[in-house]
Protein backbone atom coordinates (compact mmCIF):
# COMPACT_ATOMS: atom_id res chain seq x y z
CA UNK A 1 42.30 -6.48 26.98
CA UNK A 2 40.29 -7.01 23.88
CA UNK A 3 40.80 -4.36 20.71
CA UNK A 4 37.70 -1.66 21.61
CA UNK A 5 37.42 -0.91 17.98
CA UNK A 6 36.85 -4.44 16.95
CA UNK A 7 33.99 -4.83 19.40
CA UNK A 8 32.97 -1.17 18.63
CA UNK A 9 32.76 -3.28 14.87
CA UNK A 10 30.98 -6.72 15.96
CA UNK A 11 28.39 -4.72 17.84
CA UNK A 12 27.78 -2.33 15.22
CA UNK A 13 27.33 -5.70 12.69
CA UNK A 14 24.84 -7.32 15.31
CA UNK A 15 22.55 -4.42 15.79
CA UNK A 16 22.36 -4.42 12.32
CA UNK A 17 20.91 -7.31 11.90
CA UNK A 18 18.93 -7.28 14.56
CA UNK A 19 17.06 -4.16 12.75
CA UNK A 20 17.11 -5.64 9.18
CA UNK A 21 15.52 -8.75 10.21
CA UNK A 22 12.86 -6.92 12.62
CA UNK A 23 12.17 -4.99 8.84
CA UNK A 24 12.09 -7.92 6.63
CA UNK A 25 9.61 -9.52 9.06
CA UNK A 26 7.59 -6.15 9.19
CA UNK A 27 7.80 -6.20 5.22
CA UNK A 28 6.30 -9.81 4.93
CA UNK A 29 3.00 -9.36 7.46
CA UNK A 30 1.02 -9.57 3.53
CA UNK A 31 0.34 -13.70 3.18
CA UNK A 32 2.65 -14.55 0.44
CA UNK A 33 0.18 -17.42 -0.44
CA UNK A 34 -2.60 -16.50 -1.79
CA UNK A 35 -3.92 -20.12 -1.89
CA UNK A 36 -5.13 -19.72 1.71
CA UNK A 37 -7.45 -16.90 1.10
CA UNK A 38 -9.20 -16.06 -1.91
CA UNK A 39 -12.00 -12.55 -3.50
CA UNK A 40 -15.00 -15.00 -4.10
CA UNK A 41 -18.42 -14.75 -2.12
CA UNK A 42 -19.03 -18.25 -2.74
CA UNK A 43 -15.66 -20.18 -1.68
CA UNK A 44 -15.91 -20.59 2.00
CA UNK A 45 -12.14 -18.48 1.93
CA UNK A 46 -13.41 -14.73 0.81
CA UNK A 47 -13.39 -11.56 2.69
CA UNK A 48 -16.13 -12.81 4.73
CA UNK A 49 -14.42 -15.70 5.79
CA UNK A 50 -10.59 -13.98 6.74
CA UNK A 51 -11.00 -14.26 9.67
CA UNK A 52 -11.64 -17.38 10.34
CA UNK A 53 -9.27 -19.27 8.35
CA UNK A 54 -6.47 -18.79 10.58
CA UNK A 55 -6.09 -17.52 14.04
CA UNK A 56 -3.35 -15.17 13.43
CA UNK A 57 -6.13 -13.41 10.75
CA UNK A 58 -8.68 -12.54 13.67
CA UNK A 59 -8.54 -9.01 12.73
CA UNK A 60 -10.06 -9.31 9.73
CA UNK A 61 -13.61 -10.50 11.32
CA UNK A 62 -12.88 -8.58 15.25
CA UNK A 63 -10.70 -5.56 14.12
CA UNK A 64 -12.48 -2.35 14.96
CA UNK A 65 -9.98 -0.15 12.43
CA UNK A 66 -10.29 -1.94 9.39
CA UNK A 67 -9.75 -0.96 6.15
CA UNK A 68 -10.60 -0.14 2.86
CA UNK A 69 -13.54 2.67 4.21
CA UNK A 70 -15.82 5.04 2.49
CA UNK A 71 -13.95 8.61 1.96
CA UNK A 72 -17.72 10.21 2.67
CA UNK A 73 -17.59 14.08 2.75
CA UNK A 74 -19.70 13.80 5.67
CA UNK A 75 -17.16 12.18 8.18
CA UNK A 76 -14.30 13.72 6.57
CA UNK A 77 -12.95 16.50 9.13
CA UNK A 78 -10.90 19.30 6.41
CA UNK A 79 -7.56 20.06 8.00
CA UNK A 80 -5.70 23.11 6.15
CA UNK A 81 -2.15 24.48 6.21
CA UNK A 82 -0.29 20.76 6.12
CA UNK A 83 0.84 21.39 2.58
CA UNK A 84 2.56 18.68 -0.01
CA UNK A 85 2.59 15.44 0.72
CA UNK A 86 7.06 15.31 1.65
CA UNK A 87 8.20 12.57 -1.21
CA UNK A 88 11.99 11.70 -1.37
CA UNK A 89 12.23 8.86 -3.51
CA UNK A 90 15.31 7.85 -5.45
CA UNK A 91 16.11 5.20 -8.00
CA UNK A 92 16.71 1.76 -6.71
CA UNK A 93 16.80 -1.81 -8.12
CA UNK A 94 13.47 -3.50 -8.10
CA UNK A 95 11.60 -6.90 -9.19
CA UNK A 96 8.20 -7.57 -10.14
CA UNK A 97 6.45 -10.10 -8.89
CA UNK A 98 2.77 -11.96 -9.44
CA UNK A 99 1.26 -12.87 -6.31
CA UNK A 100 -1.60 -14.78 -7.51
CA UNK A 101 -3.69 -12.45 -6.19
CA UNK A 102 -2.07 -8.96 -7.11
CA UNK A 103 0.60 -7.73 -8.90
CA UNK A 104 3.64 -6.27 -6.83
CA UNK A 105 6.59 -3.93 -7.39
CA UNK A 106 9.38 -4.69 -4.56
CA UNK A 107 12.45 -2.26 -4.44
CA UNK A 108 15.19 -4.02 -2.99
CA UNK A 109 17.54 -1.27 -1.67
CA UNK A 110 16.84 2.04 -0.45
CA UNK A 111 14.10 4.07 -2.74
CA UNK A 112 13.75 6.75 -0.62
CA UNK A 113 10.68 7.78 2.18
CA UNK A 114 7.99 9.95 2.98
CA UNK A 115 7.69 11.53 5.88
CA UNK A 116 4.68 12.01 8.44
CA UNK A 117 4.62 14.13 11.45
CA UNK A 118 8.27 14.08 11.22
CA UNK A 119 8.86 10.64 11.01
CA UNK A 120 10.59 8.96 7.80
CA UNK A 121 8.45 6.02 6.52
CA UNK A 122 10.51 3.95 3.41
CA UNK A 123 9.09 2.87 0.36
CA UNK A 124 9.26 -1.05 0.10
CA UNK A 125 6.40 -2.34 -2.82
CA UNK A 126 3.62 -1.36 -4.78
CA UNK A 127 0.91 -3.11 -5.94
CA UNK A 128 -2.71 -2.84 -7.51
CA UNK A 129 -6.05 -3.65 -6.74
CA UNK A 130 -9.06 -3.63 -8.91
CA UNK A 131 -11.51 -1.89 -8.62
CA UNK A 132 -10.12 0.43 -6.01
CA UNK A 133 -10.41 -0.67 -2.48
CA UNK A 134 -11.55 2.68 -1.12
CA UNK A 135 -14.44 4.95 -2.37
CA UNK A 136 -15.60 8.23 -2.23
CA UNK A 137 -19.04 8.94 -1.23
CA UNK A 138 -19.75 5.61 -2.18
CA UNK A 139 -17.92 5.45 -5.74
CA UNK A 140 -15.08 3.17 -6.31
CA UNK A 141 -12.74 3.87 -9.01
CA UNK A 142 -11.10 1.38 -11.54
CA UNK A 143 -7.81 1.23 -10.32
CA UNK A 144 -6.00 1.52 -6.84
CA UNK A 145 -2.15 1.41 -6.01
CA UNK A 146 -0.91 1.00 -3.15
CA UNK A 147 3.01 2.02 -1.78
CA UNK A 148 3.65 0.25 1.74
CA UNK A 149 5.91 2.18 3.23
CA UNK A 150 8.02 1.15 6.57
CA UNK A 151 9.63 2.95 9.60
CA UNK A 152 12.41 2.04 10.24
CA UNK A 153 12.18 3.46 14.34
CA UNK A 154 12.14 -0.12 16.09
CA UNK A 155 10.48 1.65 18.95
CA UNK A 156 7.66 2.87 16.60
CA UNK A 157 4.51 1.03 17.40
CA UNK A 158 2.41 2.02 13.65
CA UNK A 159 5.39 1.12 11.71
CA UNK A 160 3.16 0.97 8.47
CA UNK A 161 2.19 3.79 6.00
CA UNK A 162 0.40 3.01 2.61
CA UNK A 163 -0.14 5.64 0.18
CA UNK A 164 -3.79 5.16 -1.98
CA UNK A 165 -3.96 5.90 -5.44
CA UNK A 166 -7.00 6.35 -7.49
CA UNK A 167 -7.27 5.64 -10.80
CA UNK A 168 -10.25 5.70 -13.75
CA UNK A 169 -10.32 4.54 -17.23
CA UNK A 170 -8.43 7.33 -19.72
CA UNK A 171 -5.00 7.46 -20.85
CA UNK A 172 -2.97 4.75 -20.06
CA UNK A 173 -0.61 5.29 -16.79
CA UNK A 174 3.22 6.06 -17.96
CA UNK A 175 4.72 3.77 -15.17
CA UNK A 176 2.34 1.14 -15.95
CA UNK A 177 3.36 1.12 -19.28
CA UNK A 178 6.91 0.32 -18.53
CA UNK A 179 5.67 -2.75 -16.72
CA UNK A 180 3.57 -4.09 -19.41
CA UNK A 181 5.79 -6.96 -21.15
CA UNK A 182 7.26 -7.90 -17.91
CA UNK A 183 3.37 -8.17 -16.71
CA UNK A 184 1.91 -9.42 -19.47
CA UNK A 185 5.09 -12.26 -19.68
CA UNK A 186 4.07 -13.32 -16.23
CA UNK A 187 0.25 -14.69 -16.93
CA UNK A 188 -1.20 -16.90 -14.34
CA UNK A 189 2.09 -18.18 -12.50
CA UNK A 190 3.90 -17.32 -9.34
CA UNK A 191 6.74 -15.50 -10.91
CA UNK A 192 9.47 -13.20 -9.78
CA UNK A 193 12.06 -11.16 -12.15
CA UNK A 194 14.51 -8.49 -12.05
CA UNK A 195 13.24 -5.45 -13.34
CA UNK A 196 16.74 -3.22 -12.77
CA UNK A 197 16.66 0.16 -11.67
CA UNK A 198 13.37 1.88 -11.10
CA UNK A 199 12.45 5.15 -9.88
CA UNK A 200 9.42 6.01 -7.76
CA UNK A 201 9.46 9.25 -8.32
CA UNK A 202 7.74 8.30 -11.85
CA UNK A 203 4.55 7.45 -9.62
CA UNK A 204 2.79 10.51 -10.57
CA UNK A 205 0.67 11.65 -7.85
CA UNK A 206 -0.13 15.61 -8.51
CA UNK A 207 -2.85 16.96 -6.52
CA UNK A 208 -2.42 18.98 -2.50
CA UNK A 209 -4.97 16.96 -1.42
CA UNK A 210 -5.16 13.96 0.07
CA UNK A 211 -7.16 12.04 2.82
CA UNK A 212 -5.28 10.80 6.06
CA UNK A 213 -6.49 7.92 8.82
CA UNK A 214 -5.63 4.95 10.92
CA UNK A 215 -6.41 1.73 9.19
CA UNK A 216 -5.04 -1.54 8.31
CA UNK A 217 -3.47 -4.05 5.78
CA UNK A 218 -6.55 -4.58 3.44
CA UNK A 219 -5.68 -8.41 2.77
CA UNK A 220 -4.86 -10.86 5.55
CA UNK A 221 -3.73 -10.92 8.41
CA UNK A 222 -5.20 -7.53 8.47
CA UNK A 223 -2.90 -5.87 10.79
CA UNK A 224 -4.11 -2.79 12.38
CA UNK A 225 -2.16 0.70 12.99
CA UNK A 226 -1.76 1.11 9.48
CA UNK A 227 -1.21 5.18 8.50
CA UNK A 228 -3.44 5.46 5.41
CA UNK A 229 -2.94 8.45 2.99
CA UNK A 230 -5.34 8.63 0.10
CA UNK A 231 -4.57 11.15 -3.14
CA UNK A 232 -7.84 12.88 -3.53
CA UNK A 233 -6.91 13.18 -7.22
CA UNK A 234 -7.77 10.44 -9.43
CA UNK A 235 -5.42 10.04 -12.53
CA UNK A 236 -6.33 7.79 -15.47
CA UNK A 237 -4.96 3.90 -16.91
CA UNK A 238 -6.17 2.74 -20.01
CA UNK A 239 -8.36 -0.11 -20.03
CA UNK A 240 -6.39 -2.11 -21.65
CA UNK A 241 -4.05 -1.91 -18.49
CA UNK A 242 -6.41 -2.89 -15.78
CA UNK A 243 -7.87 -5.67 -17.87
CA UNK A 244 -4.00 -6.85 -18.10
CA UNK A 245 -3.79 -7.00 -14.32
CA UNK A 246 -7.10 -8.83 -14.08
CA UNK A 247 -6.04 -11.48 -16.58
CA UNK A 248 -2.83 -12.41 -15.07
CA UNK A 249 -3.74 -13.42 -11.55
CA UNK A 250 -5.68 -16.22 -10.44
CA UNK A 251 -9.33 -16.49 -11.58
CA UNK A 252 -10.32 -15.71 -7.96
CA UNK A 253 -8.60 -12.54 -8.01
CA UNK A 254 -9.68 -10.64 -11.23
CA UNK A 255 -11.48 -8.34 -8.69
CA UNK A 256 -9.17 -8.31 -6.15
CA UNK A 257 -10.90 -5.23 -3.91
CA UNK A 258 -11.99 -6.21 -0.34
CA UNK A 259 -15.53 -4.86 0.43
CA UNK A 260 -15.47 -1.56 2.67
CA UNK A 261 -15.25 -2.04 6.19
CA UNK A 262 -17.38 -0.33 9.33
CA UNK A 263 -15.59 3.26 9.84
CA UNK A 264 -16.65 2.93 13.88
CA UNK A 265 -15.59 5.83 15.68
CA UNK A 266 -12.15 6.54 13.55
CA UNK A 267 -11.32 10.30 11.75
CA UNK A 268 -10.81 10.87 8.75
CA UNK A 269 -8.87 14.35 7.31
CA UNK A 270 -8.93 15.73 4.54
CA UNK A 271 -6.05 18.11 4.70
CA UNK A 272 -4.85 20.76 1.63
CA UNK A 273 -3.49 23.97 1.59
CA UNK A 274 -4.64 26.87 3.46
CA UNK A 275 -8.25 28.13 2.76
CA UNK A 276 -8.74 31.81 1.60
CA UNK A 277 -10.84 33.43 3.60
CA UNK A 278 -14.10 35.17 2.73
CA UNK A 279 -14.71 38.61 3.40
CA UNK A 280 -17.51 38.96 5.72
């Protein structure tokens, strides 16, 4: 008879695997090359045109939950007593890494998770748009980052969860600023570095309210059941920090924002901490 413990061992080594490649291929649905698709009205391959470039991008012309949308106060159904936002985010090595068409933190081990409706989600990358993707009551903003987050549940249908945040021209952004030479060093070329340790935690967010809804990825292939939760508060970067961003991708992504899409018949909360009531 074989030893039980070292199947007990082999078993335990397959299953892994089987879950960390179901994650990396979760983590890669954003097209790596950003040749194949590009921000520009005029190009025959820009936000218009997603969805028929490839097939496997249909959702980006026939998806009926697509995202960015408007944040409009008048579709936006308030949703008190949820409370913070749970963060648990811990230091974890990272690399930066130009896209061509964004800019992207990845964290390669574990950085920690939120957690929605009691299910962990874990941080994987962070990148920026500009101008923001998403708008409220019809204003877009001059900055937008966005933290894809995974679940690790293999059962889990929505797997994804981004977390939006705004940002306007002020003082410049504290974790941007620690990114700058590595940015900045990393003009107009597909480039990938080491960054060490970083810690998400120095994301500042601030703020008890924040938007929640069912969207999608916002570039292509546009996957749907995306968990989108959007900081109401806007914080500031300088502009000498979003013009860096602009100037370092590809000339057809210096405005790398995807027009709004059609909200259709999708919710959208608005949840904070419990109102006071008025006295009648």
């Amino acid at each position: 008879m074989k030893n039980p413990r070292k199947l007990i061992f082999i078993s335990s080594i397959l299953i892994f695997v089987v879950i960390f490649s179901h994650l990396t291929s979760t983590a890669s649905q954003e097209v790596e090359d950003e040749r194949e698709f590009d921000y520009l009205e005029d190009s025959g391959m820009g936000p218009r045109h997603w969805g028929d470039i490839r097939k496997e991008w249909a959702a980006c012309k026939n998806g009926d939950m697509q995202s960015p949308i408007d944040l409009s106060s008048r579709r936006v159904k308030l949703i008190p007593k949820l409370g913070e936002l749970k963060r648990s985010y811990k230091p974890s090595n990272a690399t930066i890494k130009n896209r061509g068409h964004d800019i992207l933190v990845q964290w390669l081990g574990d950085a920690g998770s939120i957690q929605i409706n009691g299910t962990d989600y874990f941080l994987q990358q962070g990148h920026w748009h500009s101008p923001s993707e998403h708008s409220i009551n019809g204003r877009r903003y001059d900055l937008e980052l966005h933290m894809v987050h995974l679940s690790q549940d293999i059962n889990m249908k929505n797997k994804i969860a981004v977390v939006g945040l705004f940002y306007k021209i002020g003082r410049p952004d504290a974790f941007l600023s620690k990114l700058m030479r590595n940015i900045t060093s990393m003009a107009d070329e597909k480039a990938e570095r080491n960054i060490g340790v970083i810690d998400p935690i120095e994301i500042k967010m601030g703020g008890k309210r924040y938007y929640r809804y069912m969207g999608s990825l916002t570039v292509p292939p546009c996957t749907e059941g995306v968990t989108w939760i959007i900081n109401k508060r806007v914080r500031t970067v300088s502009r000498k920090q979003v013009k860096l961003l602009r100037e370092v991708v590809h000339d057809y992504a210096e405005m790398n924002a995807r027009p709004v899409q059609p909200l259709n018949r999708r919710e959208v909360h608005l949840y904070c901490q419990t109102l006071r009531r008025t006295k009648n």
